[in-house]
Protein backbone atom coordinates (compact mmCIF):
# COMPACT_ATOMS: atom_id res chain seq x y z
CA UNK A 1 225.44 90.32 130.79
CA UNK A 2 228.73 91.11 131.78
CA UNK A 3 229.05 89.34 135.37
CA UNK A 4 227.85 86.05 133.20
CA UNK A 5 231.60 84.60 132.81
CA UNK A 6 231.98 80.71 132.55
CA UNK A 7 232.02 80.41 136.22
CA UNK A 8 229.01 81.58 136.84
CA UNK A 9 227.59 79.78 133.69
CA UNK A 10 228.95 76.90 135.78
CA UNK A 11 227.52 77.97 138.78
CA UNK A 12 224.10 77.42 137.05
CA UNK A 13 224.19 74.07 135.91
CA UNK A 14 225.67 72.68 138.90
CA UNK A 15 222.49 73.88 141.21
CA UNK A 16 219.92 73.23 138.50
CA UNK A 17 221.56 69.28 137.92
CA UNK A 18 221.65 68.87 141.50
CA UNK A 19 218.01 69.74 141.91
CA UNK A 20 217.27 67.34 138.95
CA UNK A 21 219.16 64.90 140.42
CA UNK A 22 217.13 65.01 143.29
CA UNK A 23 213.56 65.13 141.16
CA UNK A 24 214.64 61.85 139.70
CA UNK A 25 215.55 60.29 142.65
CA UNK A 26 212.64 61.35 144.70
CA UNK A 27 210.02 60.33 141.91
CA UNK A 28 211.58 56.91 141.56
CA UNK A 29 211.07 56.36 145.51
CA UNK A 30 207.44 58.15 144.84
CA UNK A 31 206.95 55.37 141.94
CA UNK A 32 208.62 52.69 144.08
CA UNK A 33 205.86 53.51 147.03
CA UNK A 34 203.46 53.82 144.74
CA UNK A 35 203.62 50.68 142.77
CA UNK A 36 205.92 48.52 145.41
CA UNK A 37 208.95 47.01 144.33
CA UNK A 38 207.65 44.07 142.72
CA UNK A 39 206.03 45.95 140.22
CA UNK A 40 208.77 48.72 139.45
CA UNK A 41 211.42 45.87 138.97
CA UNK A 42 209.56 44.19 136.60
CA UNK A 43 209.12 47.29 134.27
CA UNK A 44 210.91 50.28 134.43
CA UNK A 45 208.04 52.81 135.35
CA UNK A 46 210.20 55.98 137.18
CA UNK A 47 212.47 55.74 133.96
CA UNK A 48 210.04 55.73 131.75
CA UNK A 49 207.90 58.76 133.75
CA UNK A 50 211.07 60.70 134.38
CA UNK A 51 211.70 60.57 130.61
CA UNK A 52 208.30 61.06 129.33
CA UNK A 53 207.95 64.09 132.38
CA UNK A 54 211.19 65.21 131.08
CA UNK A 55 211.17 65.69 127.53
CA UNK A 56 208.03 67.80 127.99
CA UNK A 57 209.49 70.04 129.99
CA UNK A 58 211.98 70.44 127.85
CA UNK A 59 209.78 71.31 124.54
CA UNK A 60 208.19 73.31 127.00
CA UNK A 61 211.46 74.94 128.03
CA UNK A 62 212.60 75.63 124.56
CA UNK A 63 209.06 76.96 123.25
CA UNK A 64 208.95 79.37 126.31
CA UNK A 65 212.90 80.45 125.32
CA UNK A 66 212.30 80.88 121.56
CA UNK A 67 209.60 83.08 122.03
CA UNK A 68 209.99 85.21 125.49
CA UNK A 69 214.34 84.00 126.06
CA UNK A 70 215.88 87.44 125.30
CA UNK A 71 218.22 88.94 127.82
CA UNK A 72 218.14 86.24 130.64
CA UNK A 73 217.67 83.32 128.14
CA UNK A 74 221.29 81.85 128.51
CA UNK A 75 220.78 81.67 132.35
CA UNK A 76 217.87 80.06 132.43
CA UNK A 77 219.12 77.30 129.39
CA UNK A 78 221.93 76.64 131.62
CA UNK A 79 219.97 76.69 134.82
CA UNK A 80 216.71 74.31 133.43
CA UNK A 81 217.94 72.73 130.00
CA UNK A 82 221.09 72.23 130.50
CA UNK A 83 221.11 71.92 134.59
CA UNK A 84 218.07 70.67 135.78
CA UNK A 85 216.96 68.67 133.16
CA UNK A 86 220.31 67.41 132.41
CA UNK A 87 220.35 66.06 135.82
CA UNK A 88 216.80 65.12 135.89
CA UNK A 89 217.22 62.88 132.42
CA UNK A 90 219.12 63.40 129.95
CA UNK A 91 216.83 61.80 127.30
CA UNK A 92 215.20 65.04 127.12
CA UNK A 93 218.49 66.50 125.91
CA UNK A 94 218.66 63.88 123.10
CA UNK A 95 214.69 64.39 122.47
CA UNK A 96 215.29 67.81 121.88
CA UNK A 97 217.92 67.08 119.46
CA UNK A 98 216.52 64.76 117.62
CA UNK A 99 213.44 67.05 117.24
CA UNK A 100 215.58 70.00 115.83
CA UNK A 101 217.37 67.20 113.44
CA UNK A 102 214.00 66.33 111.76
CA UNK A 103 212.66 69.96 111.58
CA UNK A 104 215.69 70.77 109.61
CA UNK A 105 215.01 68.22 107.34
CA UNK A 106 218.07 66.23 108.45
CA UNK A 107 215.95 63.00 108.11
CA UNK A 108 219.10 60.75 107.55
CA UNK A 109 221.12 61.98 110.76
CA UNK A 110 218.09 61.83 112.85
CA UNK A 111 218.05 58.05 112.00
CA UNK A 112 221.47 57.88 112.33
CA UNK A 113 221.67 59.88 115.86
CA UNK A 114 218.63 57.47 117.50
CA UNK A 115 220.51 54.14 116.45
CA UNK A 116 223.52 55.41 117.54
CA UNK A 117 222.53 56.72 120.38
CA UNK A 118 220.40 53.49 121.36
CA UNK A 119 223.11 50.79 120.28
CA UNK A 120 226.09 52.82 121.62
CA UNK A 121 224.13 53.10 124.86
CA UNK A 122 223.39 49.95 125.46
CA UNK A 123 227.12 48.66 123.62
CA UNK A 124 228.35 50.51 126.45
CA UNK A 125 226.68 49.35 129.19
CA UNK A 126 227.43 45.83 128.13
CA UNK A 127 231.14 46.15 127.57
CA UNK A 128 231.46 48.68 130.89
CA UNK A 129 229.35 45.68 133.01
CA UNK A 130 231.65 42.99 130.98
CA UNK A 131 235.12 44.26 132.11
CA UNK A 132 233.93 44.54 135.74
CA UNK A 133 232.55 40.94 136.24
CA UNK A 134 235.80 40.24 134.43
CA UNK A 135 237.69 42.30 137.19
CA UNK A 136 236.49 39.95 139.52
């Protein structure tokens, strides 16, 4: 489509991540009222939901784009996948990847991606929560 330039591409992700931003927030007060607080501190349910909720949606996504995508696939990659989702979880991005890394046969980077992922993650975290206690 011609009037698709990166600004609108752009355009797309922004409102789909801020809706997804949104969804997660709203279902993790939903969960909080749910359960109470007692319970949703002690194990992180909304996480867990929005990540579970969210990686289905994505297979779901990228089945429905595969088969039926053609012209306005892009749009609605950046709008859902990329946008919404993104800003929904983002573990359904990495789901997603991981999936297409074992259907390839990439067995070895699949293992490699997850521990990565998992240990620079939380290696992150750690050293980003470190220097700011440090800070003062």
């Amino acid at each position: 489509m011609s009037t698709f330039t990166p600004f609108v591409a752009a355009l797309h992700v922004f409102v789909g991540g801020g809706f997804g931003a949104v969804l997660r927030w709203q279902l993790g007060r939903a969960m909080t009222g749910w359960l109470g607080v007692p319970i949703v501190t002690a194990f992180p349910f909304a996480t867990l939901a929005v990540n579970a909720a969210g990686s289905l949606a994505m297979g779901l996504l990228a089945g429905w784009l595969a088969r039926h995508g053609g012209g306005g696939g892009e749009q609605l990659r950046l709008l859902l996948g990329v946008g919404l989702l993104g800003g929904f979880t983002t573990f359904s991005a990495f789901s997603l990847e991981m999936v297409m890394l074992l259907e390839r046969g990439n067995y070895l980077f699949a293992l490699l991606y997850g521990i990565l992922s998992i240990a620079m993650g939380i290696t992150g975290l750690m050293v980003g929560l470190g220097v700011m206690r440090m800070a003062g």
